[in-house]
C-alpha atoms as a PDB file:
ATOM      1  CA  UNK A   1       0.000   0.000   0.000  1.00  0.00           C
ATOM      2  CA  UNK A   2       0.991   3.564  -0.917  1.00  0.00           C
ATOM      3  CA  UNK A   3       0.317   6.035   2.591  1.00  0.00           C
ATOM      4  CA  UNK A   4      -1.053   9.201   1.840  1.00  0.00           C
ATOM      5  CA  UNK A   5       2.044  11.895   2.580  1.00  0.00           C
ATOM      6  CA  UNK A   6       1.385  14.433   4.880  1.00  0.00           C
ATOM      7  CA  UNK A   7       1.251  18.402   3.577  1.00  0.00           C
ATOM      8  CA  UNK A   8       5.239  18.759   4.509  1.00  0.00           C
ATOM      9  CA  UNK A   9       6.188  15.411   3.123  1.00  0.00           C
ATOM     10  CA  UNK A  10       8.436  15.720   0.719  1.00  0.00           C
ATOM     11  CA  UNK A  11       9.839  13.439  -2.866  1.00  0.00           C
ATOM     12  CA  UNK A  12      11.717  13.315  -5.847  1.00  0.00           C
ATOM     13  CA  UNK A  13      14.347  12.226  -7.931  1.00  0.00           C
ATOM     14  CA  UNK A  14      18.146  12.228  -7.751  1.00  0.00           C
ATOM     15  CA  UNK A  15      20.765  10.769 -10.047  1.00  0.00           C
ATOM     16  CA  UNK A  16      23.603   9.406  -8.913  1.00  0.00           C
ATOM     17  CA  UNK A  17      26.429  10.687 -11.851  1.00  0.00           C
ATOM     18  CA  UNK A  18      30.184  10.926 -12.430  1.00  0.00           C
ATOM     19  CA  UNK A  19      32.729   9.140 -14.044  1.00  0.00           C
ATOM     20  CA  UNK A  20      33.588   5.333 -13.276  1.00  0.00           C
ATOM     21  CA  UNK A  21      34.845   3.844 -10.155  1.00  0.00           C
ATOM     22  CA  UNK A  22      34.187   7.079  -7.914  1.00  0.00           C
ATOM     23  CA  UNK A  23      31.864   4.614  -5.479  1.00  0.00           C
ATOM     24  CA  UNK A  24      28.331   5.658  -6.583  1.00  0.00           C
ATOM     25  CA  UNK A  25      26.876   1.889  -6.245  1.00  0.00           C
ATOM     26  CA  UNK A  26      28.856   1.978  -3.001  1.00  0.00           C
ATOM     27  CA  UNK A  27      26.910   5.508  -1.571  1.00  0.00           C
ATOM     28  CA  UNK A  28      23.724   4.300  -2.915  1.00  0.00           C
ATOM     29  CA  UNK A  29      23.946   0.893  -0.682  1.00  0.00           C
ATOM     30  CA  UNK A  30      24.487   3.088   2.181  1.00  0.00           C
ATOM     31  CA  UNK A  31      21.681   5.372   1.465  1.00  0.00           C
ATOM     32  CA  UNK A  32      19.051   3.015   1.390  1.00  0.00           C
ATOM     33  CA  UNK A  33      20.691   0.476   3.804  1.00  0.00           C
ATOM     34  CA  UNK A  34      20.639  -2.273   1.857  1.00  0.00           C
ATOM     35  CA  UNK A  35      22.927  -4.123  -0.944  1.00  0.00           C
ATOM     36  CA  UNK A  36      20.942  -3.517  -4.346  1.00  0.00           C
ATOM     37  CA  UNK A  37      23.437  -1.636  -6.480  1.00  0.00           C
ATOM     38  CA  UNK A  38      27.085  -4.489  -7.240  1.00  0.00           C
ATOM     39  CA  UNK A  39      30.544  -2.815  -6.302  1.00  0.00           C
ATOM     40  CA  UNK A  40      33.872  -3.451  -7.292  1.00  0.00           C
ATOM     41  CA  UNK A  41      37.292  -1.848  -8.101  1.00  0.00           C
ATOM     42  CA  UNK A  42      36.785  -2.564 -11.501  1.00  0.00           C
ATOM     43  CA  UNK A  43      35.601   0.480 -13.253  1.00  0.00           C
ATOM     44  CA  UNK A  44      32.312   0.887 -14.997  1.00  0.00           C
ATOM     45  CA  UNK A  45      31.081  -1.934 -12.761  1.00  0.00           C
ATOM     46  CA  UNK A  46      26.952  -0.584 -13.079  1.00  0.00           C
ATOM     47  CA  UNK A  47      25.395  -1.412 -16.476  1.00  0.00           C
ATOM     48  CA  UNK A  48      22.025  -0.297 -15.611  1.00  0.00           C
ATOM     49  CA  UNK A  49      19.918   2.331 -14.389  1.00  0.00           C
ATOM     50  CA  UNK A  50      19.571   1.028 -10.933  1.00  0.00           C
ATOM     51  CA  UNK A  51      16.611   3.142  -8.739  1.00  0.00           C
ATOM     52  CA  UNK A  52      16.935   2.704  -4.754  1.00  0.00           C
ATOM     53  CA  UNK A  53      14.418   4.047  -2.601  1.00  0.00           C
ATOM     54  CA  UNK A  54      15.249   6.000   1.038  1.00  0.00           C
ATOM     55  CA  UNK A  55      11.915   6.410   2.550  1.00  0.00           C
ATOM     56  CA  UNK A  56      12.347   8.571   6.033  1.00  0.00           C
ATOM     57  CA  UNK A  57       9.664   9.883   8.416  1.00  0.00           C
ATOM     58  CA  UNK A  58      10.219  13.167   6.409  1.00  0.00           C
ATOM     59  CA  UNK A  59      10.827  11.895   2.885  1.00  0.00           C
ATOM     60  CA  UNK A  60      10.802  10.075   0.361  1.00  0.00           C
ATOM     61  CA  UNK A  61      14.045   9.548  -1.999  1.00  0.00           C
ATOM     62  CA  UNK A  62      14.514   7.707  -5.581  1.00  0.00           C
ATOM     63  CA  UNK A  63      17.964   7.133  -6.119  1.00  0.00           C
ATOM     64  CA  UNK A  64      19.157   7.078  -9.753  1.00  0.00           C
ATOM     65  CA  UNK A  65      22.616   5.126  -9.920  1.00  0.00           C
ATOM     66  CA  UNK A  66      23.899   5.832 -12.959  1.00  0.00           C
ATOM     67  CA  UNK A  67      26.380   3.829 -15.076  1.00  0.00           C
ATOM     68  CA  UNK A  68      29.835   5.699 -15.443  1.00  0.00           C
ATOM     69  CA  UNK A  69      30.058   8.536 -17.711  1.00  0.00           C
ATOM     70  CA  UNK A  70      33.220   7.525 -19.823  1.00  0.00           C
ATOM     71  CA  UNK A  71      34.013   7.714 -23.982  1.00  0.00           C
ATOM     72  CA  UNK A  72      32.668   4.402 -25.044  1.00  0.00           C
ATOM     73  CA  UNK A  73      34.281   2.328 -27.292  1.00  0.00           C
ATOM     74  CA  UNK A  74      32.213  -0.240 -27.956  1.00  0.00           C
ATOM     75  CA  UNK A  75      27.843  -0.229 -28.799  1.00  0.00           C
ATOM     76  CA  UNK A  76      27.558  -1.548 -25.119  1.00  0.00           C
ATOM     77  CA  UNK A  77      29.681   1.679 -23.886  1.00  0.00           C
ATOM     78  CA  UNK A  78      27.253   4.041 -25.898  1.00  0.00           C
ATOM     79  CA  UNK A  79      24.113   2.599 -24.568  1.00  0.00           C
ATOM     80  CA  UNK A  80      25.159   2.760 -20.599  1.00  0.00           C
ATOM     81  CA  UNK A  81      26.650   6.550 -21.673  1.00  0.00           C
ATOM     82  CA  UNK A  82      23.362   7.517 -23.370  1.00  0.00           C
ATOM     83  CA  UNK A  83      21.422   6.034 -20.270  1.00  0.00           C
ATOM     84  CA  UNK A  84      23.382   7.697 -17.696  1.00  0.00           C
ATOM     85  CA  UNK A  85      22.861  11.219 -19.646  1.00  0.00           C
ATOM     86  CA  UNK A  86      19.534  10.505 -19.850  1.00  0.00           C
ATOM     87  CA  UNK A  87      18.916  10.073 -16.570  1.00  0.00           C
ATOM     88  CA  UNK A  88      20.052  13.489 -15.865  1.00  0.00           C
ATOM     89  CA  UNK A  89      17.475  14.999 -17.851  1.00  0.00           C
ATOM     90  CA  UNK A  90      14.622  13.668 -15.865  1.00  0.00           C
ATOM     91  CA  UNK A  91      15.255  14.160 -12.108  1.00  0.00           C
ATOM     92  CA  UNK A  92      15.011  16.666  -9.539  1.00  0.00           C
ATOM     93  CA  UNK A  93      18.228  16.739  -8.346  1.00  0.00           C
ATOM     94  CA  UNK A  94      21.764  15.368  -9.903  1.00  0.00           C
ATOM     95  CA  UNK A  95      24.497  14.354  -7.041  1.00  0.00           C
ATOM     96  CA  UNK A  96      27.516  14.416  -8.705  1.00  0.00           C
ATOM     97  CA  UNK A  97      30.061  11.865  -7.373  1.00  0.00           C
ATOM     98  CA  UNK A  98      33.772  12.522  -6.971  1.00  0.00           C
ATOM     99  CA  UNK A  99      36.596  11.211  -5.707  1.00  0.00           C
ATOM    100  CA  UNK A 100      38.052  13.711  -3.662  1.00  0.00           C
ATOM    101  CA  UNK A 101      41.000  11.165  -2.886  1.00  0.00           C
ATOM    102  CA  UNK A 102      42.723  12.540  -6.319  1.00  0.00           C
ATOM    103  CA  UNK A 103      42.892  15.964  -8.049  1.00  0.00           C
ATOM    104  CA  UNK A 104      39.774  16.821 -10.515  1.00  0.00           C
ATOM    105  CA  UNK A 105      41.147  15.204 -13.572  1.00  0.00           C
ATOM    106  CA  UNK A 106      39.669  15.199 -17.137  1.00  0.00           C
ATOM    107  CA  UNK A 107      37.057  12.203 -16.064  1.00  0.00           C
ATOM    108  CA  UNK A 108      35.526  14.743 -14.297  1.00  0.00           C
ATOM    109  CA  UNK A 109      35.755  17.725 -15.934  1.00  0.00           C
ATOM    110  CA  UNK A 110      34.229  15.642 -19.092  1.00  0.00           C
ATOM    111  CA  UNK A 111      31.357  15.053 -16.511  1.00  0.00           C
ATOM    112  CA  UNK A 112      31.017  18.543 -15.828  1.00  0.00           C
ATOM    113  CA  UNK A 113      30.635  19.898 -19.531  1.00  0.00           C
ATOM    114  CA  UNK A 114      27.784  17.616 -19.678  1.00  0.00           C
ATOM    115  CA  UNK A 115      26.105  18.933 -17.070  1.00  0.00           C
ATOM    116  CA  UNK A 116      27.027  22.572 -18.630  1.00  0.00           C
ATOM    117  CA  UNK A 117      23.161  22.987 -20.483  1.00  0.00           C
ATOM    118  CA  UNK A 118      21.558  21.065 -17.771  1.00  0.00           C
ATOM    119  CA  UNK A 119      19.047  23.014 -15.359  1.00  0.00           C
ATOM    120  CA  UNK A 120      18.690  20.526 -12.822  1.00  0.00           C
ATOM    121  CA  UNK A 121      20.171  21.557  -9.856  1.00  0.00           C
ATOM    122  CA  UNK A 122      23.305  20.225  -8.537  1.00  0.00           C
ATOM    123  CA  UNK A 123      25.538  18.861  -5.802  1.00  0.00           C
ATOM    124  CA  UNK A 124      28.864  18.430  -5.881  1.00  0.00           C
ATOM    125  CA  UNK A 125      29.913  15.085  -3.689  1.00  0.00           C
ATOM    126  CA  UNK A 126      33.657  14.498  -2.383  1.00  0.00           C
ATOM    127  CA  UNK A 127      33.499  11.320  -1.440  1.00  0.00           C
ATOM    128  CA  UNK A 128      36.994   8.594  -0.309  1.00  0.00           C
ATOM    129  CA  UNK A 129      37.335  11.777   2.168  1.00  0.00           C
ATOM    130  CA  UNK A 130      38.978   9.407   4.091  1.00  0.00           C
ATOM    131  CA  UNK A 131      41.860   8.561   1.864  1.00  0.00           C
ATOM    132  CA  UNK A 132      42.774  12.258   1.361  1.00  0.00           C
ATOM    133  CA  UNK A 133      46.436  12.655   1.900  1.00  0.00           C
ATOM    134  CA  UNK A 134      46.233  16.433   1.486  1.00  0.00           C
ATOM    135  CA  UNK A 135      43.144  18.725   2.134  1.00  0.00           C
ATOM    136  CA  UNK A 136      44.647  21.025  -1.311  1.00  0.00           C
ATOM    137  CA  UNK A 137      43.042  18.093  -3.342  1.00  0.00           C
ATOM    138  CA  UNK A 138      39.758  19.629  -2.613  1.00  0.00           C
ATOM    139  CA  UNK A 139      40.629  23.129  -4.401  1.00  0.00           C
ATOM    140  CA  UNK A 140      40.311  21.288  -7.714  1.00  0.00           C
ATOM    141  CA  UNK A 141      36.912  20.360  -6.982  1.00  0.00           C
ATOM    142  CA  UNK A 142      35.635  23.383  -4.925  1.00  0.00           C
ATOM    143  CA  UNK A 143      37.224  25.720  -7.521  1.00  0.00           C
ATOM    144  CA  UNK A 144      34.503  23.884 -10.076  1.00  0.00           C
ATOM    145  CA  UNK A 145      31.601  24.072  -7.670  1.00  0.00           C
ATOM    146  CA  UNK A 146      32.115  27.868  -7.217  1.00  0.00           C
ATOM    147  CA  UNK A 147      31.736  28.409 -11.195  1.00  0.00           C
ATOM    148  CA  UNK A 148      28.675  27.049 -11.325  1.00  0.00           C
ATOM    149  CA  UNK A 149      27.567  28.176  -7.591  1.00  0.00           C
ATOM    150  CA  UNK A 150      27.289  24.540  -6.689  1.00  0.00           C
ATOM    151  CA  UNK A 151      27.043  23.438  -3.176  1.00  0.00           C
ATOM    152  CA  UNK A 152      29.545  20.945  -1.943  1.00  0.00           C
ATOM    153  CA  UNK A 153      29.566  18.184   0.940  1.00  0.00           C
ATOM    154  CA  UNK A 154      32.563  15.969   1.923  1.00  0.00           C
ATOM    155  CA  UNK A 155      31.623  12.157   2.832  1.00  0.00           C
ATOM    156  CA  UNK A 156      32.750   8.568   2.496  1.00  0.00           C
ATOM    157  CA  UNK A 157      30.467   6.149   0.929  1.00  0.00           C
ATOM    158  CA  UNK A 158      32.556   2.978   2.657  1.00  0.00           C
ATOM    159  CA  UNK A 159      32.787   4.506   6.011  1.00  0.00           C
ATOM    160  CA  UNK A 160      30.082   5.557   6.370  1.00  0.00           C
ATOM    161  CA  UNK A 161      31.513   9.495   7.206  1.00  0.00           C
ATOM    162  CA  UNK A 162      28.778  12.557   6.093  1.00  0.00           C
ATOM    163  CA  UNK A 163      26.221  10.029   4.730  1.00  0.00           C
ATOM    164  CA  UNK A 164      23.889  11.691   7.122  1.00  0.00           C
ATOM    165  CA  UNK A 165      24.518  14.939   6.704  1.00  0.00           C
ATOM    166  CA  UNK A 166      24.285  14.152   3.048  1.00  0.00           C
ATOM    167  CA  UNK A 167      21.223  12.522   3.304  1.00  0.00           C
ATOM    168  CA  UNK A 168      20.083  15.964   4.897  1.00  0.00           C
ATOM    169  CA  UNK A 169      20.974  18.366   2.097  1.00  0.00           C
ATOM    170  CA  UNK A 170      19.524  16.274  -0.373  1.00  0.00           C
ATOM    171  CA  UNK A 171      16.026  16.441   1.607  1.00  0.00           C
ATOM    172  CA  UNK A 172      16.120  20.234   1.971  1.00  0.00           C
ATOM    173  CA  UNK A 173      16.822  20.822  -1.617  1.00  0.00           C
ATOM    174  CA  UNK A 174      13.378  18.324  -2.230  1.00  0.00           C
ATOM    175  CA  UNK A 175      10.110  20.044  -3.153  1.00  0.00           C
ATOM    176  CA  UNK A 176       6.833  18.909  -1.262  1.00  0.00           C
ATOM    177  CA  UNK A 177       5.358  15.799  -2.850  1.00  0.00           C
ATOM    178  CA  UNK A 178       3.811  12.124  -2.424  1.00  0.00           C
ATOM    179  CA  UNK A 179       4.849   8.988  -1.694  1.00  0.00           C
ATOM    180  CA  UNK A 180       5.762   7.089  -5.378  1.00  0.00           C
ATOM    181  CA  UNK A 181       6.804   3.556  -3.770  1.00  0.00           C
ATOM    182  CA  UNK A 182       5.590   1.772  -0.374  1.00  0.00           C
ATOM    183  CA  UNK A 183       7.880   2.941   2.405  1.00  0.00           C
ATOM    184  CA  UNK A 184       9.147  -0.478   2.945  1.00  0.00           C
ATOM    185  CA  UNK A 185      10.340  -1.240  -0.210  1.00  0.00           C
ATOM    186  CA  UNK A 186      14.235  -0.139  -0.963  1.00  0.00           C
ATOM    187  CA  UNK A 187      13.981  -0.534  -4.910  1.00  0.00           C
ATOM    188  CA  UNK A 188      12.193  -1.484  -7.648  1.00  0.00           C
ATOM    189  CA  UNK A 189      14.885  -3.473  -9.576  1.00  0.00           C
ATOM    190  CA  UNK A 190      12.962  -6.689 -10.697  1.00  0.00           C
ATOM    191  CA  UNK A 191      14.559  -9.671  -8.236  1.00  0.00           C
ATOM    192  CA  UNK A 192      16.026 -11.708 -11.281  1.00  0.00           C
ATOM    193  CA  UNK A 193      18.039  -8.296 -12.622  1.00  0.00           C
ATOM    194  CA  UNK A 194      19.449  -8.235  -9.166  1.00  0.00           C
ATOM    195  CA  UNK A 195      20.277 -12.173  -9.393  1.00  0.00           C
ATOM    196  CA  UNK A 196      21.850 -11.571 -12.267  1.00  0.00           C
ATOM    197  CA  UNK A 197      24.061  -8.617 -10.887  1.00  0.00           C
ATOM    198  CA  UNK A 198      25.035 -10.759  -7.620  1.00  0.00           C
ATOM    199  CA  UNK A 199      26.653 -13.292 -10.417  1.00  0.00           C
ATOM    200  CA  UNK A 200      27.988 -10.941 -12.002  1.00  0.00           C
ATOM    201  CA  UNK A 201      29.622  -8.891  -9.234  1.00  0.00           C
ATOM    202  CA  UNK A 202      31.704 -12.536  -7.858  1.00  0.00           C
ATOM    203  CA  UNK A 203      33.092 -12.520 -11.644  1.00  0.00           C
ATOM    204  CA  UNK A 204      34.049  -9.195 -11.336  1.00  0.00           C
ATOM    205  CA  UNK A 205      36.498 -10.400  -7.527  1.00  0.00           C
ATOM    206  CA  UNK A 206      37.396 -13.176  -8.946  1.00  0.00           C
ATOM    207  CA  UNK A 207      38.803 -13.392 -12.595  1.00  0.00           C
ATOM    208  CA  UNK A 208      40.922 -11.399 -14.189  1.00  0.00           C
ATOM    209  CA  UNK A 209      40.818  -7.637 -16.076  1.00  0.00           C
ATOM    210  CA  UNK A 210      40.373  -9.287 -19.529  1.00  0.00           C
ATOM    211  CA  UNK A 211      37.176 -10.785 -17.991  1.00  0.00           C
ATOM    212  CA  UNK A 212      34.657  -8.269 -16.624  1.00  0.00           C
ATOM    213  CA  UNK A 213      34.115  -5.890 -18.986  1.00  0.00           C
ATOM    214  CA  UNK A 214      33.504  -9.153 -21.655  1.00  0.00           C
ATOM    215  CA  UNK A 215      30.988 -10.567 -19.136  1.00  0.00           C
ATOM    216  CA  UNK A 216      26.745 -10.570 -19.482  1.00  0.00           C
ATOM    217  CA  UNK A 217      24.695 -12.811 -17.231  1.00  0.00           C
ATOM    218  CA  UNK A 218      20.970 -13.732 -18.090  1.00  0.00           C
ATOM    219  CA  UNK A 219      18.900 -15.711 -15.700  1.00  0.00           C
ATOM    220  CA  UNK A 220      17.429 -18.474 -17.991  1.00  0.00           C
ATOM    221  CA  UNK A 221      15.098 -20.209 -15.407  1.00  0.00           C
ATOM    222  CA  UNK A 222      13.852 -19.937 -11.572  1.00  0.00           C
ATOM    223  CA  UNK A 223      12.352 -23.003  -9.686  1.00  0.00           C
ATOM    224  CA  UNK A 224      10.479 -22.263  -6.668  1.00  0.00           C
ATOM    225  CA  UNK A 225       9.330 -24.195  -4.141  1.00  0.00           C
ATOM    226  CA  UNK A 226       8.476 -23.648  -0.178  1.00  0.00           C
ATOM    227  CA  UNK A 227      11.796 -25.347   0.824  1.00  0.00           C
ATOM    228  CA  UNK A 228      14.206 -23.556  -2.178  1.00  0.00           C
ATOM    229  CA  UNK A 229      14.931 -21.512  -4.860  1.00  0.00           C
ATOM    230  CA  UNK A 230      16.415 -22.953  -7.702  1.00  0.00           C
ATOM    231  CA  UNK A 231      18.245 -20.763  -9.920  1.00  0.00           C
ATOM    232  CA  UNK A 232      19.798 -21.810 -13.583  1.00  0.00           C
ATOM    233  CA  UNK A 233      21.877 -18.555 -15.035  1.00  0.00           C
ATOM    234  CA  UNK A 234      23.936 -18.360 -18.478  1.00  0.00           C
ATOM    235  CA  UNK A 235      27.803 -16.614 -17.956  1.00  0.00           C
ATOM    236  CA  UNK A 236      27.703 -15.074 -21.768  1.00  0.00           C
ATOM    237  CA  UNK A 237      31.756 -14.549 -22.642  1.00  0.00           C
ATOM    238  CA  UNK A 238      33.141 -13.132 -26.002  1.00  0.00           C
ATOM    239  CA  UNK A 239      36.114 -15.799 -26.171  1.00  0.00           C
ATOM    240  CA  UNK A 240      36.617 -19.233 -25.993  1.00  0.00           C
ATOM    241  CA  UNK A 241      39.667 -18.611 -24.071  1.00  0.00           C
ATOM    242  CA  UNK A 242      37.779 -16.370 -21.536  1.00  0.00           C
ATOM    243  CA  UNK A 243      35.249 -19.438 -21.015  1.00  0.00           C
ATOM    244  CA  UNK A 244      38.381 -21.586 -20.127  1.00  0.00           C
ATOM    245  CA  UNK A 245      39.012 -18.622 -17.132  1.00  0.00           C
ATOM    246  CA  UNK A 246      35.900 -18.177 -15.935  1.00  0.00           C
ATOM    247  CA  UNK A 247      35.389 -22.551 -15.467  1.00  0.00           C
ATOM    248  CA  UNK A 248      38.889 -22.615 -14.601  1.00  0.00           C
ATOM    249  CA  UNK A 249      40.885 -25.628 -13.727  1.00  0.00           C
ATOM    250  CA  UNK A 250      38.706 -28.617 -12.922  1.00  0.00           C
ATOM    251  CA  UNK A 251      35.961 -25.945 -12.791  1.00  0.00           C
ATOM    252  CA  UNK A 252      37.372 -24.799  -9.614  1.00  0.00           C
ATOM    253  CA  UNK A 253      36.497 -20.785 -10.583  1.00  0.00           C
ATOM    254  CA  UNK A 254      32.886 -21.494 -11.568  1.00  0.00           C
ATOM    255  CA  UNK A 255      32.646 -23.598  -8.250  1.00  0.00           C
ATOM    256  CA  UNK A 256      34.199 -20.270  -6.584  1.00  0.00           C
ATOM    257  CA  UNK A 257      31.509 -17.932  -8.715  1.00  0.00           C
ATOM    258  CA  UNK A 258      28.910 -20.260  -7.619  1.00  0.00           C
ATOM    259  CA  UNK A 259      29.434 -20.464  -4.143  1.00  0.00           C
ATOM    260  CA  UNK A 260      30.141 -16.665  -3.815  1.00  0.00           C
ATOM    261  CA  UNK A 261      27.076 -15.938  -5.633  1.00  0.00           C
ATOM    262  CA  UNK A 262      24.704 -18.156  -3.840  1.00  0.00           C
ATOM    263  CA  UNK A 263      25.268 -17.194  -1.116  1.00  0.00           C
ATOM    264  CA  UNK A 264      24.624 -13.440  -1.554  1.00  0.00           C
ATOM    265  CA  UNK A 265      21.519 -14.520  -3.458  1.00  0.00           C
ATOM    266  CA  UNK A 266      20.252 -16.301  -0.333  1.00  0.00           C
ATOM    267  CA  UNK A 267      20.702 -13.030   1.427  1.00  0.00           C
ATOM    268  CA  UNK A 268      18.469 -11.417  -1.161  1.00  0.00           C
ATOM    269  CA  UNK A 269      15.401 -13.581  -1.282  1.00  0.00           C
ATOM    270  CA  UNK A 270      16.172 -14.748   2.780  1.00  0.00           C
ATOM    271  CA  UNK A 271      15.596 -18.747   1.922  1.00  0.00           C
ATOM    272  CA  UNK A 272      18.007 -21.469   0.612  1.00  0.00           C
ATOM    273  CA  UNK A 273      19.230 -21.393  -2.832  1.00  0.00           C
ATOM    274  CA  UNK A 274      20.700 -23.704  -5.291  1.00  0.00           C
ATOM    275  CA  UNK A 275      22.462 -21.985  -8.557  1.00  0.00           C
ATOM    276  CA  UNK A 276      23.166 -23.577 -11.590  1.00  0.00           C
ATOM    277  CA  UNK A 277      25.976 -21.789 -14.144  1.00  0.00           C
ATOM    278  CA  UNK A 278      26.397 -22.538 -17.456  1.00  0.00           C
ATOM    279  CA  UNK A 279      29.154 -20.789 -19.789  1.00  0.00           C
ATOM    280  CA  UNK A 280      28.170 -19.770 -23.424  1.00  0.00           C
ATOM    281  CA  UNK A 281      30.823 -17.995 -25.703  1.00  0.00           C
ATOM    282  CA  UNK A 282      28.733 -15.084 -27.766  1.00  0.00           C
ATOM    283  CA  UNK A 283      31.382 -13.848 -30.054  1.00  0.00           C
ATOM    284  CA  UNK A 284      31.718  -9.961 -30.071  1.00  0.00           C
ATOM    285  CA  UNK A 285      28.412  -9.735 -27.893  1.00  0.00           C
ATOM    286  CA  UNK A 286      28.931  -5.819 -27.032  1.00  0.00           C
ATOM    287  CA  UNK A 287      28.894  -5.261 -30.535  1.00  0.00           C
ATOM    288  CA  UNK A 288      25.719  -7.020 -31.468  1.00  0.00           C
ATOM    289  CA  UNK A 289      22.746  -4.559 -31.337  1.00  0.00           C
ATOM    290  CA  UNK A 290      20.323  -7.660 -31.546  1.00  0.00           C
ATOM    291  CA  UNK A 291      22.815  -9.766 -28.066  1.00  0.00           C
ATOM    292  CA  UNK A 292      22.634  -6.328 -26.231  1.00  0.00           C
ATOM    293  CA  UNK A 293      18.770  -6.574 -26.748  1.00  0.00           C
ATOM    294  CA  UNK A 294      18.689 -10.081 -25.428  1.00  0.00           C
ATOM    295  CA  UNK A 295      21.167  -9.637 -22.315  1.00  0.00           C
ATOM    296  CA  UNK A 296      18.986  -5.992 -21.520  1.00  0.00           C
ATOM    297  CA  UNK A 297      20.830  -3.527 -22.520  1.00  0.00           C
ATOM    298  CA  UNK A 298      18.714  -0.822 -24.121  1.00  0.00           C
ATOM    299  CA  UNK A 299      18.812   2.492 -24.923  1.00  0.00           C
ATOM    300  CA  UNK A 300      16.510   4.797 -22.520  1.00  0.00           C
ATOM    301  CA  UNK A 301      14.142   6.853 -24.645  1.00  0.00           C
END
C-alpha cells in the first residue's frame, strides 16, 4: 500500500552521476541500507539504471545510480553513456560523485561539460574523504563548484563518514510531494536483474581484467518451491579462451563464482538457494545490437 504523505512530506528524484569507479553503487547501498546496487574496483562496474528508494519519516528519496560517464568504445559503452545522460534529464536533483582522494582530472571535468546545459540543480559530492592525503586536493573540486555556484559536501560512501549529513541536504533541496513507492520497499529493480548482478559482481572479484568488462549474465530459469529456490543462469563470454578462465581448472572458478554468488543470493530472497551456471561464448556480444537486446541492454528513450 501507498500512505497518503502528509502536507510537509516531501519526494523526488536524484541521479547518482560521475565518471567510473568514484563509489556511486557503493553511496547508494548506504543510502538506502541495503545491498541492491554491485561494487567493485573494476571500473564501470553498473550497467544499468539502478533506482533505490530512502523512505524517512520526512521523505521520500529515488535514487538514480547511474552507469559511469566515460568515452565508449564499444555499442555496449554508448548505450550505458546515453542512459546515464539521460537520466540526468529527468530528475530533480543530480548528485555528482567525486573522488576527492585525487585531483579533478579530465574524467571529471568531461562530466562537468555535460552537465554545462543542464538546469537541474546540482551537488557536488567528495566522497573517499577518508583517503585524502592532502586537504589542497579539494581546491580542484571546490574551484569547479564555485563556477557554477554549486554546493559541496565531503563524505565517504565505505565509512560511512557525512552520509547523514548528506542525506540531509539532499532532503532540503526536495520540493513537497507524495509517496511514489511503499515505504518499505528499498527498490524497484525486478529480483532476477538483481540475481543476475550478484553473479555478475563474484566474476568481477574473482577473474581477471580481460574478464569483466567481456561478461553478461541472463537468468534463464527460476524453480520455486516452499523449501528452495532454484536458480539456472547463463555466464555469456566473447572468447573461448575467456570461457576456459571463468570454469577454470577442474571448474574450480565457476565452483568459486557459484558459491560466492549463492550465497549473496540467499541473502536477497532470505531462503536457501541452489544456482546452476552454465558458460556460453557469444562472439563480439557488445557489438551485437540484436545480443545487447537479449542480455537488456537498451537504450533509454
Amino acid at each position: 500500500m501507498i500512505p497518503l504523505a502528509p502536507p510537509d512530506f516531501k519526494s523526488g528524484f536524484v541521479a547518482i552521476v560521475g565518471r567510473p569507479n568514484v563509489g556511486k553503487s557503493t553511496l547508494l547501498n548506504q543510502l538506502v541500507g541495503q545491498k541492491i546496487a554491485i561494487t567493485s574496483p573494476v571500473a564501470q562496474t553498473t550497467r544499468h539504471r539502478l533506482q533505490g528508494i530512502l523512505t524517512t519519516d520526512e521523505a521520500q528519496i529515488i535514487f538514480i545510480d547511474t552507469p559511469g560517464i566515460h568515452k565508449p568504445h564499444h555499442e555496449l559503452g554508448k548505450i550505458l553513456v546515453n542512459n546515464a545522460k539521460k537520466a540526468m534529464q529527468l530528475v530533480d536533483l543530480i548528485l555528482l560523485v567525486v573522488d576527492s582522494s585525487v585531483p579533478a582530472g579530465k574524467g571529471d571535468r568531461y562530466v562537468v561539460e555535460l552537465l554545462a546545459d543542464n538546469s537541474t540543480p546540482v551537488i557536488l559530492g567528495l566522497n573517499k574523504s577518508d583517503l585524502q592525503s592532502n586537504p589542497e586536493l579539494d581546491e580542484s573540486y571546490l574551484e569547479i563548484a564555485r563556477e557554477r555556484e554549486w554546493e559541496t559536501i565531503k563524505f565517504s560512501a565505505l565509512n560511512q563518514l557525512g552520509i547523514d549529513k548528506l542525506q540531509s541536504i539532499l532532503i532540503d533541496k526536495l520540493e513537497p510531494g507524495p509517496y511514489y513507492y511503499p515505504p518499505e520497499l528499498v527498490t524497484d529493480m525486478p529480483e532476477r536483474m538483481i540475481m543476475a548482478e550478484l553473479i555478475r559482481e563474484q566474476i568481477l572479484h574473482l577473474t581477471r581484467q580481460e574478464i569483466p568488462h567481456s561478461v553478461a549474465i541472463v537468468i534463464e530459469k527460476i524453480e520455486t518451491t516452499p523449501k528452495i529456490t532454484r536458480v539456472f543462469a547463463a555466464i555469456n563470454v566473447e572468447r573461448k579462451s575467456q570461457k576456459g578462465i571463468i570454469i577454470g581448472k577442474e571448474g574450480s572458478m565457476l565452483k568459486a563464482i557459484g558459491t560466492a554468488a549463492r550465497e549473496q543470493i540467499a541473502k536477497l530472497i532470505e531462503g536457501e538457494v541452489y544456482l546452476k551456471l552454465f558458460v556460453k561464448v557469444e562472439p563480439m556480444w557488445r557489438q551485437s545490437q540484436l545480443h545487447l537486446g537479449e542480455f537488456g541492454y537498451k537504450l533509454d528513450k
